[in-house]
N, C-alpha and C. Protein backbone atom coordinates (compact mmCIF):
# COMPACT_ATOMS: atom_id res chain seq x y z
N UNK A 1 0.86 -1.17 0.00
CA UNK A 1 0.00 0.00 0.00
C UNK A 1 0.90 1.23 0.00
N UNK A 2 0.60 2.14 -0.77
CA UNK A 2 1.49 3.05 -0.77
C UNK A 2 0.71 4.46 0.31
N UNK A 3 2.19 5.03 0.42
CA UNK A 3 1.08 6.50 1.31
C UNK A 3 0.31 7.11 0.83
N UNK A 4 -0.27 7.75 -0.23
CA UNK A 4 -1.07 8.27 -0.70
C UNK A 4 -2.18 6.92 -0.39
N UNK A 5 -2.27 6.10 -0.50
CA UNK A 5 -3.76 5.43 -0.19
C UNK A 5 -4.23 5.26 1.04
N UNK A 6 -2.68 4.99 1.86
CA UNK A 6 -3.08 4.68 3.17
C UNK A 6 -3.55 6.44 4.30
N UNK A 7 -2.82 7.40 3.16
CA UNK A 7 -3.42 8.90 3.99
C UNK A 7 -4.88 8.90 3.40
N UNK A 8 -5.03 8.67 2.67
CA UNK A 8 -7.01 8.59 2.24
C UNK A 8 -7.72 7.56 2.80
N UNK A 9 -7.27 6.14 3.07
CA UNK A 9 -8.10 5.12 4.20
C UNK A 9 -7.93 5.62 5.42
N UNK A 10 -7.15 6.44 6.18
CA UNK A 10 -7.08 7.16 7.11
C UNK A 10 -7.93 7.86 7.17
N UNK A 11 -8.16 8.98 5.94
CA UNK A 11 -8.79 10.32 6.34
C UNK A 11 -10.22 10.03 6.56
N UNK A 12 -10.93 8.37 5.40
CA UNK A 12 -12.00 8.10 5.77
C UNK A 12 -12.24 7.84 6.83
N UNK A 13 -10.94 6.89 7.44
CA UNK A 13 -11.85 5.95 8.64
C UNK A 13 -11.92 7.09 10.13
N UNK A 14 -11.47 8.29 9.76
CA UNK A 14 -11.77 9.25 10.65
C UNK A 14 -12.93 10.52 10.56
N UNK A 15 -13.00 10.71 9.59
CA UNK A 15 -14.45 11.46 9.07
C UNK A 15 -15.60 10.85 8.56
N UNK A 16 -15.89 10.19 8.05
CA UNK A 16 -16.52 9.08 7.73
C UNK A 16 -17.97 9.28 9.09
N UNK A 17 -16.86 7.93 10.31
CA UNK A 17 -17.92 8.28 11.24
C UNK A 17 -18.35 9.43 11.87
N UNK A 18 -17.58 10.68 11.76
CA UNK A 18 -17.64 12.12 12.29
C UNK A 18 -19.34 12.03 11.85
N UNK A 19 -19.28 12.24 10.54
CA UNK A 19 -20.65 13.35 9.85
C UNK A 19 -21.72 12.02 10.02
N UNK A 20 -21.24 10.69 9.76
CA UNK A 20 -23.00 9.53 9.59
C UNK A 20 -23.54 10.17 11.02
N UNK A 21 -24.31 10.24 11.11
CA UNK A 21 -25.40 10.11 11.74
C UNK A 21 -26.10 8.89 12.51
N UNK A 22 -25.84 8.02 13.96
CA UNK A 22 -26.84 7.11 14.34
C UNK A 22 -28.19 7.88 15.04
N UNK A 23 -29.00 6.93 14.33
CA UNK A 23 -30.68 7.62 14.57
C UNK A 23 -31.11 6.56 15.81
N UNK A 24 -32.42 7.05 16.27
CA UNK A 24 -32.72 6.69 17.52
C UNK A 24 -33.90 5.61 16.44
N UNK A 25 -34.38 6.20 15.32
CA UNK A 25 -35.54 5.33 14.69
C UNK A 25 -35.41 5.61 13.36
N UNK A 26 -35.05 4.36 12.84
CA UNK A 26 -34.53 3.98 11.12
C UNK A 26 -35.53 3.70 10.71
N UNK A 27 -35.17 3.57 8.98
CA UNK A 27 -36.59 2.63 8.14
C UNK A 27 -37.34 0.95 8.91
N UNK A 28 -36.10 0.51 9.38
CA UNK A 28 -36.10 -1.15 9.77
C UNK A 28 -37.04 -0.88 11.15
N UNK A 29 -36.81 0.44 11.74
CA UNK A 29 -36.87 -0.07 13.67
C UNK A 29 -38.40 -0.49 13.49
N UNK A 30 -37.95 -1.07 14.86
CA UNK A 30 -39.73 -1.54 15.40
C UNK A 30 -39.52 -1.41 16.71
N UNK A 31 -40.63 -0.18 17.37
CA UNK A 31 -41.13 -0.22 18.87
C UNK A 31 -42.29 -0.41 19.30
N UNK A 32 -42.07 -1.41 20.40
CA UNK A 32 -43.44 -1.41 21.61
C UNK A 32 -43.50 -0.53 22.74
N UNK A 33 -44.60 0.22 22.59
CA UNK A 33 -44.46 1.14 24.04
C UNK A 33 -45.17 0.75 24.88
N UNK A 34 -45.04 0.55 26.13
CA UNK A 34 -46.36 -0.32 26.94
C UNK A 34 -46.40 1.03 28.28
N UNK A 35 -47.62 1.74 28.49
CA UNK A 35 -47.78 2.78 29.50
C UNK A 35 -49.32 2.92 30.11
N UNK A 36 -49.17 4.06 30.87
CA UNK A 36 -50.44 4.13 31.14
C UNK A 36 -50.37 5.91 30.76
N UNK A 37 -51.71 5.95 30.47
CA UNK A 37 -52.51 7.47 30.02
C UNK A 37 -53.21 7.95 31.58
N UNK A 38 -52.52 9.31 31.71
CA UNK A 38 -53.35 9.95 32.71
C UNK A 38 -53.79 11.63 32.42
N UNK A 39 -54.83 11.62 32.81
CA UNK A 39 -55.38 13.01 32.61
C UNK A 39 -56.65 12.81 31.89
N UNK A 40 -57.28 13.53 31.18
CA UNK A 40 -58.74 13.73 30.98
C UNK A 40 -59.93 13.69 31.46
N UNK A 41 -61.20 13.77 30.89
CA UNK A 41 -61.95 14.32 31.26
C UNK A 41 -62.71 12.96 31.69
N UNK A 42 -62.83 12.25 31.59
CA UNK A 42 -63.09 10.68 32.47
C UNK A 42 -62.69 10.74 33.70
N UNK A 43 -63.81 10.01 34.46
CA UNK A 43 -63.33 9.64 35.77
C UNK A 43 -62.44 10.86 36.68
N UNK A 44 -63.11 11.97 36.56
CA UNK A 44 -62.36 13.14 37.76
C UNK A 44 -63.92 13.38 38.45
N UNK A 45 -65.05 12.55 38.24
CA UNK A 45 -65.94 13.11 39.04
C UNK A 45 -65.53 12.20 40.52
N UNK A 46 -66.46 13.35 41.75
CA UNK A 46 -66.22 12.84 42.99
C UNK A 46 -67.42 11.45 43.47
N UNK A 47 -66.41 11.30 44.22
CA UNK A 47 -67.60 9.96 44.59
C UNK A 47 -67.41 8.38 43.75
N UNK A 48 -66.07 8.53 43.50
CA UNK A 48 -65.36 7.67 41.93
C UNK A 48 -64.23 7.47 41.91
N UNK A 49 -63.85 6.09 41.72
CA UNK A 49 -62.55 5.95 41.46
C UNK A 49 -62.58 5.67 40.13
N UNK A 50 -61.27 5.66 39.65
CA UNK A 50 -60.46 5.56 38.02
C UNK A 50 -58.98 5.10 37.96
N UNK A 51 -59.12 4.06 37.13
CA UNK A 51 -58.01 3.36 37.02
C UNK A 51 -57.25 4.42 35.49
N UNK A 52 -55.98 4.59 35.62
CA UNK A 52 -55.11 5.34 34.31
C UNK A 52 -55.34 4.10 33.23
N UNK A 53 -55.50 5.25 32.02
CA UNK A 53 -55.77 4.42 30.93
C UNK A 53 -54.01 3.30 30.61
N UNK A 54 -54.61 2.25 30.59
CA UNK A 54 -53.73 0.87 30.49
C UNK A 54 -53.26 0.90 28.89
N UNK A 55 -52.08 1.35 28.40
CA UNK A 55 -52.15 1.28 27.07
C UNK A 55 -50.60 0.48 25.97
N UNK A 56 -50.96 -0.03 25.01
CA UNK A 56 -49.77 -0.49 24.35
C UNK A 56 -49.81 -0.18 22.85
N UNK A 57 -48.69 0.13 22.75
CA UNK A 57 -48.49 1.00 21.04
C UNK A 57 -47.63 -0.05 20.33
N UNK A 58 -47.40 -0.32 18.74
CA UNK A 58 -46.62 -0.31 18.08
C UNK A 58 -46.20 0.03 17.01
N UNK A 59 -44.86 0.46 16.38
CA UNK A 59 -44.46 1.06 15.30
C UNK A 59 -43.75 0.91 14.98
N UNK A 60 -43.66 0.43 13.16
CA UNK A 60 -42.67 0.08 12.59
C UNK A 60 -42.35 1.05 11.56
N UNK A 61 -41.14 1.18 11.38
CA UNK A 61 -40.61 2.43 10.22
C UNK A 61 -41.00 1.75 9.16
N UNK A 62 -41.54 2.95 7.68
CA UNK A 62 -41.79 2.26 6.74
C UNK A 62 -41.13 2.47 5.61
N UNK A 63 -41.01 3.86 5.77
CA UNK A 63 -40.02 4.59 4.23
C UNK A 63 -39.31 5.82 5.05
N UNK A 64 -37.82 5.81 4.67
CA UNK A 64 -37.54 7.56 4.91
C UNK A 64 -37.66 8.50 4.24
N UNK A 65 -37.82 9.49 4.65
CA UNK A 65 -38.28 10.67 3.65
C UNK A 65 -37.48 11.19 2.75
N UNK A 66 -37.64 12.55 2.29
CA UNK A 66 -36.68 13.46 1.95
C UNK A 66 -35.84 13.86 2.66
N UNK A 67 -36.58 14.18 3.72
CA UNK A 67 -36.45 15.25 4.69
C UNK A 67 -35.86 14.06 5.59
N UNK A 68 -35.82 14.55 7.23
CA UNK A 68 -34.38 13.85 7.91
C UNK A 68 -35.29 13.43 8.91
N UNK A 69 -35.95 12.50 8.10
CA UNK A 69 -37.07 11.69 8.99
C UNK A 69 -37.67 10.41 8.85
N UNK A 70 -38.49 9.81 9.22
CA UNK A 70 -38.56 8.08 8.99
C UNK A 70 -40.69 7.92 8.78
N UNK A 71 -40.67 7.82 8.33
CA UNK A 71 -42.70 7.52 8.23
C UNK A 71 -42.64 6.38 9.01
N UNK A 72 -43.63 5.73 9.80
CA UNK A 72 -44.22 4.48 10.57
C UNK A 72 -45.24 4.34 10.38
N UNK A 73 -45.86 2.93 10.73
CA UNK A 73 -47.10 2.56 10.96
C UNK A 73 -47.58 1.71 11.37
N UNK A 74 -48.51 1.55 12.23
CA UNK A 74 -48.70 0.81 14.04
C UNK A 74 -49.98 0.71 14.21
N UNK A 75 -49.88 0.05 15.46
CA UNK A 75 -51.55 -0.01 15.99
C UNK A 75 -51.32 0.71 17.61
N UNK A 76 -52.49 0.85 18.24
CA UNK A 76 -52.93 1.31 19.37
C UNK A 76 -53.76 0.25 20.14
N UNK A 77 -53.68 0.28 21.40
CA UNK A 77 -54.59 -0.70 22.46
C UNK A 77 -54.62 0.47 23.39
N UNK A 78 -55.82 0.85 24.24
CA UNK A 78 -55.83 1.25 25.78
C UNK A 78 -57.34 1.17 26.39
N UNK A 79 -57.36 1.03 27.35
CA UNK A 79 -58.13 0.62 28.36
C UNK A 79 -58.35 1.29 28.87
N UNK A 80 -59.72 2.34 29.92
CA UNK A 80 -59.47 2.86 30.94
C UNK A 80 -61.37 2.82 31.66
N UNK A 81 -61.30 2.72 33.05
CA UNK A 81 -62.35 2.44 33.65
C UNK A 81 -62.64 3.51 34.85
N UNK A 82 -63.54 3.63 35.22
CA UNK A 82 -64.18 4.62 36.37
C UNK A 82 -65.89 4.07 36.90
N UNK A 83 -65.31 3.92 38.05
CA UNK A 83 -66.76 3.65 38.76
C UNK A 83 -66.93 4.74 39.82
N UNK A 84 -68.23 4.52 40.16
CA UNK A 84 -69.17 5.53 41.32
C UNK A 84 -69.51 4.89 41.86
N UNK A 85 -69.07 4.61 43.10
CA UNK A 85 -69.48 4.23 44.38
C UNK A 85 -70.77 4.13 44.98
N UNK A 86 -71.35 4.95 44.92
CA UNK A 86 -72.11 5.84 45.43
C UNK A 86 -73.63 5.13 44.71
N UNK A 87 -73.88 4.75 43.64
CA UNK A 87 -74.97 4.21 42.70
C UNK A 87 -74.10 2.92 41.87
N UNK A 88 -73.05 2.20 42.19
CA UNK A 88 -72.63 1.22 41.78
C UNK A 88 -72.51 1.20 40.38
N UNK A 89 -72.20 2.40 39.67
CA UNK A 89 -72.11 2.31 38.44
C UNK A 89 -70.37 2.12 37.86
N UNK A 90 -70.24 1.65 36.61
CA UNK A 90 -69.44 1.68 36.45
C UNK A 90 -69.42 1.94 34.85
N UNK A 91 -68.17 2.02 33.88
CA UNK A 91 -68.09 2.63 32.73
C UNK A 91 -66.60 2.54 32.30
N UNK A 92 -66.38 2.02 31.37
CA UNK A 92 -65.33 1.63 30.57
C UNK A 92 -65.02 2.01 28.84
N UNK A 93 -64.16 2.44 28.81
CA UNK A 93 -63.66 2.87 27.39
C UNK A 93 -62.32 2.40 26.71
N UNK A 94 -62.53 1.11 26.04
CA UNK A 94 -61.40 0.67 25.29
C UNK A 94 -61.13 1.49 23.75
N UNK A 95 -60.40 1.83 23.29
CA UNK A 95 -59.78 2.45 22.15
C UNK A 95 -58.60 1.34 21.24
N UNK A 96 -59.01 1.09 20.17
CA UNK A 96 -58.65 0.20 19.29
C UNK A 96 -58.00 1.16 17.85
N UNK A 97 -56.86 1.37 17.28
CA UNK A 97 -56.44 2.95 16.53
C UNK A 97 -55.38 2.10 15.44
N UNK A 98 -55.40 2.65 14.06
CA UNK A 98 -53.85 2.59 13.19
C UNK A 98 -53.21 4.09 13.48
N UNK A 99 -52.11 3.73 13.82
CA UNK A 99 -51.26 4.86 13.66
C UNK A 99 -50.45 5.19 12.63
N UNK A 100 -50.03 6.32 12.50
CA UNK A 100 -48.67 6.80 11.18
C UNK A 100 -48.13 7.96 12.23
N UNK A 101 -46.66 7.84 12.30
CA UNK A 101 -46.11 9.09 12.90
C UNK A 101 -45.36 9.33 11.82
N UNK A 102 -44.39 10.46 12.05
CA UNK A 102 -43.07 11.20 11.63
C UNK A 102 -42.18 11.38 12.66
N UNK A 103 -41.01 10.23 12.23
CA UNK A 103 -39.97 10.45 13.35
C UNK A 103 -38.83 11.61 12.86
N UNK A 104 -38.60 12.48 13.23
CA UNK A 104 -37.67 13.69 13.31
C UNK A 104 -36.29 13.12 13.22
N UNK A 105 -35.17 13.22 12.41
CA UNK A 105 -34.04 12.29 12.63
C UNK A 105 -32.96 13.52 12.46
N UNK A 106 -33.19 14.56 12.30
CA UNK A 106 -32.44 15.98 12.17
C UNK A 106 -31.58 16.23 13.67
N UNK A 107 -31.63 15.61 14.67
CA UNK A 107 -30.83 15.94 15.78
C UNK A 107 -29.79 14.53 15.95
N UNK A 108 -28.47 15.39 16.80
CA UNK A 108 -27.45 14.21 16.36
C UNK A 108 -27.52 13.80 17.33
N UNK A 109 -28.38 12.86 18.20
CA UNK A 109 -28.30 12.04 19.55
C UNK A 109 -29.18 10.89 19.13
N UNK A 110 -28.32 9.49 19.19
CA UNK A 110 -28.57 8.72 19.14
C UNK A 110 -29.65 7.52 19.51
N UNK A 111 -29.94 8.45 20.76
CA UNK A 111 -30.70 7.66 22.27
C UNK A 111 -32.28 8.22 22.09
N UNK A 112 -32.28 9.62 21.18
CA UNK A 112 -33.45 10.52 21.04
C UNK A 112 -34.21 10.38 20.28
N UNK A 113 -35.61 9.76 20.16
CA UNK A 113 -36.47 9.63 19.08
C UNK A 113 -37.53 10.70 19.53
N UNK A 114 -37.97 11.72 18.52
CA UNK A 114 -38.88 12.83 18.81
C UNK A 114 -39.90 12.26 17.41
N UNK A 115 -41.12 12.40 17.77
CA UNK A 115 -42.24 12.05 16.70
C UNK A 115 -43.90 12.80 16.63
N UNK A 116 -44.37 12.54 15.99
CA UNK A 116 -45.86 13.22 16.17
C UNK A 116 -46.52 12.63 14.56
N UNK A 117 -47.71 12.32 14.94
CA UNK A 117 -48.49 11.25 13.53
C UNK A 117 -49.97 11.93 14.24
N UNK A 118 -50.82 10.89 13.53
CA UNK A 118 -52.01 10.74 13.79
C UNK A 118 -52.76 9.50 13.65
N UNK A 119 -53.78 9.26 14.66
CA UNK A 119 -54.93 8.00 14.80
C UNK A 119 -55.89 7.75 14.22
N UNK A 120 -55.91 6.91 13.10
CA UNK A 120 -57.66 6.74 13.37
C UNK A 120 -58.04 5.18 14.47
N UNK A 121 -59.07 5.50 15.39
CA UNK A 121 -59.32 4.74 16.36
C UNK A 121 -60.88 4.69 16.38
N UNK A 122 -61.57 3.43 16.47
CA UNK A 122 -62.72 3.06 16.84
C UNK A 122 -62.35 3.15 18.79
N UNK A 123 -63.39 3.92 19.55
CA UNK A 123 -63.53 3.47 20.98
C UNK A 123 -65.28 2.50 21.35
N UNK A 124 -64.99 1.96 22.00
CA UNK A 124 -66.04 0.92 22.72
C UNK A 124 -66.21 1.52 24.08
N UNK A 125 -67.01 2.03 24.28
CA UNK A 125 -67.62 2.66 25.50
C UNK A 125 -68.73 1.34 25.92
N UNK A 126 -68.43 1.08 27.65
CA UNK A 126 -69.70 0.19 27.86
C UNK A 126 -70.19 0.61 29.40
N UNK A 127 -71.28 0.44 30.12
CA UNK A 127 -71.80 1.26 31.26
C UNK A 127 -72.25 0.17 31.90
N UNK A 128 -72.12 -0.35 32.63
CA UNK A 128 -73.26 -1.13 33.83
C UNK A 128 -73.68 -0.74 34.53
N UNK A 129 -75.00 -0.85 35.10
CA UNK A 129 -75.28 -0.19 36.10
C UNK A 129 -76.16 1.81 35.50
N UNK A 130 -75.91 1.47 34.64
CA UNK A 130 -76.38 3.11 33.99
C UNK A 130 -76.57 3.06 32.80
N UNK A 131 -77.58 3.98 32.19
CA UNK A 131 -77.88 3.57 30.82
C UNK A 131 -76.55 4.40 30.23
N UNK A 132 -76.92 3.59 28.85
CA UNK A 132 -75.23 3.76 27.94
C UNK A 132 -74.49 2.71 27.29
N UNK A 133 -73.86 2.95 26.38
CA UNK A 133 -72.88 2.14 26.09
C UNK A 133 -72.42 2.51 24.43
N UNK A 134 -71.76 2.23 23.80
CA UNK A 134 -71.95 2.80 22.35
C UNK A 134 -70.57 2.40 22.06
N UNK A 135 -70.19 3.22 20.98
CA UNK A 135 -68.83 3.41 20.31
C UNK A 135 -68.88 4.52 19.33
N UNK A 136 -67.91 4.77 18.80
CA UNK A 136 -67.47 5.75 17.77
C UNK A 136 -66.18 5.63 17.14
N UNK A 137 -66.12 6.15 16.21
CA UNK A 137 -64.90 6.47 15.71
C UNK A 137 -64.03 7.84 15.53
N UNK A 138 -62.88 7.73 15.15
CA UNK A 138 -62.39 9.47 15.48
C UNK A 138 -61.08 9.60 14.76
N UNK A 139 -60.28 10.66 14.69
CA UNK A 139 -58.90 11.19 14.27
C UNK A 139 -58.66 11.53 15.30
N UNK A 140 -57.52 11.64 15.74
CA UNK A 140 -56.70 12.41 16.67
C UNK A 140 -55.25 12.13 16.74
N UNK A 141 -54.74 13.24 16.87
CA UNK A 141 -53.62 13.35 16.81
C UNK A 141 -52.82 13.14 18.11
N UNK A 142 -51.28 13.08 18.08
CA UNK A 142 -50.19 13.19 19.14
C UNK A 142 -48.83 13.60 18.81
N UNK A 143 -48.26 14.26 19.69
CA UNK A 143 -46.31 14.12 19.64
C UNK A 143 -45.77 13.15 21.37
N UNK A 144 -44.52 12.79 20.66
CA UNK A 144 -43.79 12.16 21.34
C UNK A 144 -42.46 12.23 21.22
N UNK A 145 -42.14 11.69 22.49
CA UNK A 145 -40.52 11.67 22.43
C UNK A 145 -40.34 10.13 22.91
N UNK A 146 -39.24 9.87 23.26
CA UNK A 146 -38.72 8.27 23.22
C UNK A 146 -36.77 9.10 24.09
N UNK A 147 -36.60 7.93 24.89
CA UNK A 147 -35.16 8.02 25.27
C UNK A 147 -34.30 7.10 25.34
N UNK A 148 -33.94 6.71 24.69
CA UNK A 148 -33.34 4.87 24.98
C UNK A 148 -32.20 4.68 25.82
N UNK A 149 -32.71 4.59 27.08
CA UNK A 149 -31.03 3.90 28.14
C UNK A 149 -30.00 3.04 27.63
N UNK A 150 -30.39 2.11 26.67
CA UNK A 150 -30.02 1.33 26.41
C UNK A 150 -30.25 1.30 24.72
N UNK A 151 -29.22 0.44 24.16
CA UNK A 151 -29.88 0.10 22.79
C UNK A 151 -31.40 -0.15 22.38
N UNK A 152 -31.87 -1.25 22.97
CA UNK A 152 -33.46 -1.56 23.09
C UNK A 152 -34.06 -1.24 23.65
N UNK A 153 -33.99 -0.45 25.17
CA UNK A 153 -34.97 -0.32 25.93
C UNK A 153 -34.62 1.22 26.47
N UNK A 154 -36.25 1.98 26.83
CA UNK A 154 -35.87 3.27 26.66
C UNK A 154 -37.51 3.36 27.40
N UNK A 155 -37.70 4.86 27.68
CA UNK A 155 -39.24 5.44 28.48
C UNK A 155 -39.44 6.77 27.17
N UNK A 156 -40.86 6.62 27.17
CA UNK A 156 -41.25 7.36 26.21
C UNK A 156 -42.71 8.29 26.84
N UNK A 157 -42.77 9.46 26.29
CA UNK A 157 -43.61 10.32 27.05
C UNK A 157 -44.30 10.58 25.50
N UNK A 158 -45.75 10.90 25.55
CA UNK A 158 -46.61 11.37 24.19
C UNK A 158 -47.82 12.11 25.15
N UNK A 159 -48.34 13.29 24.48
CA UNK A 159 -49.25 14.02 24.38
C UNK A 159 -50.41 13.79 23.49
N UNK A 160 -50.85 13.95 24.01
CA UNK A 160 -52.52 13.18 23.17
C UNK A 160 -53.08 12.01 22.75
N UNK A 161 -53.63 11.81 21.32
CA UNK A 161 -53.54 10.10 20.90
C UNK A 161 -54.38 9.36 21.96
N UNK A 162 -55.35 10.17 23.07
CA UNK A 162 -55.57 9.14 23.64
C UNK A 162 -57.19 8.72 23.55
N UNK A 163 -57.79 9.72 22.18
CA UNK A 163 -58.90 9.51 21.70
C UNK A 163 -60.00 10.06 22.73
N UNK A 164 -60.77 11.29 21.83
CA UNK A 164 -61.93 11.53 22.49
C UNK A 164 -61.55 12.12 24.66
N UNK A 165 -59.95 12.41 24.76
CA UNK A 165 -59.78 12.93 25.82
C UNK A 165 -59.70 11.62 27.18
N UNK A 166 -59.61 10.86 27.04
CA UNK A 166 -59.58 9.35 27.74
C UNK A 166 -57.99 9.67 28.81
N UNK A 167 -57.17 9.98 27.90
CA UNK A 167 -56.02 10.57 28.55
C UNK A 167 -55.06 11.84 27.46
N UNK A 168 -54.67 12.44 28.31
CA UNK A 168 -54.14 13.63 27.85
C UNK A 168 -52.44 13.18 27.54
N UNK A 169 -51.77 12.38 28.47
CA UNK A 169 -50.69 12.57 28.54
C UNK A 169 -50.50 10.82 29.32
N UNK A 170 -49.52 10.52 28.39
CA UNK A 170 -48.96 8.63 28.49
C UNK A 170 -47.67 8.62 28.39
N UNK A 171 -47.14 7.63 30.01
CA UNK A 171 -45.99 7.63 29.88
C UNK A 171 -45.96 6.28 30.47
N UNK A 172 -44.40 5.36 29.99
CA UNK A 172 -44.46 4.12 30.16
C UNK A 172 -42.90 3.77 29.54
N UNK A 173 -42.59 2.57 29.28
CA UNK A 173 -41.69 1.76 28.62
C UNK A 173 -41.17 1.86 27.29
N UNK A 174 -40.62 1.79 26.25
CA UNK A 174 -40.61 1.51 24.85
C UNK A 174 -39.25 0.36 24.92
N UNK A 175 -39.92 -0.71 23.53
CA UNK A 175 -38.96 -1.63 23.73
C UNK A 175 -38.32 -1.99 22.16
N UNK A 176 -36.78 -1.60 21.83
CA UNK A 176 -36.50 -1.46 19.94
C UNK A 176 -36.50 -2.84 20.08
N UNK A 177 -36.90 -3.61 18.83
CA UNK A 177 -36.08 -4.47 18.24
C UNK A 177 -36.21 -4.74 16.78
């Protein structure tokens, strides 16, 4: 090998990794987030308890963009219940959703996944004890972030997404593989 090749396999194997970029969420990744939703307008009356909405996400990257970002697309599960004491009623709202986010890949930290998509979600509302029960369907939107301690495993915080106000704000686990 002469010097002139070996000063250019040098100069790569030192700039090279400078400028790549490791992303927190590629075309390939796949996450499970498993949390609970708290906040909304459910279950804050008195005389009532309420369990935090019980919830599990997943998302797989599908295409990267132009732009310095990754498209996904997933499903939604969450659960959340409130009874009244008081007249033995009780009332439950499961939420069933496809998701699509946009993962942000423009910041150089590895560990950091920042995102925001939107839902469409059928919810199942059911009442015992009180008249009611139904379902609907809906859009709604969310952003999120993701932190990974680890290669695979990381806590992730999201705003909204939790359909029809069920929960405002979900925080829990996320797991890459």
């Amino acid at each position: 090998m002469n010097k002139q090749t070996f000063t250019l396999l040098a100069i790569a194997f030192f700039i090279i990794p400078s400028v790549t970029k490791a992303q927190a969420f590629e075309a390939d990744s796949k996450v499970i987030n498993v949390g609970v939703g708290i906040g909304g307008n459910y279950g804050v009356w008195s005389g009532g308890s309420s369990m935090p909405q019980i919830n599990i996400s997943y998302e797989q990257g599908v295409w990267e963009t132009a732009g310095p970002g990754v498209i996904t697309l997933g499903g939604f599960v969450g659960h959340k219940s409130y009874k009244y004491k008081a007249a033995d009623w009780k009332w439950s709202w499961t939420t069933i959703g496809l998701r699509s986010a946009y993962h942000y890949n423009g910041i150089d930290n590895e560990k950091v996944d920042l995102y925001g998509g939107l839902m469409l979600g059928y919810f199942i509302y059911s009442a015992d004890g009180y008249t009611g029960g139904s379902g609907g369907m809906g859009l709604d939107g969310f952003l999120g972030a993701r932190y990974f301690f680890a290669p695979n495993v990381g806590a992730f915080v999201e705003l909204g997404g939790g359909m029809y106000n069920f929960s405002i704000l979900k925080l829990g686990a996320a797991f890459k593989f």
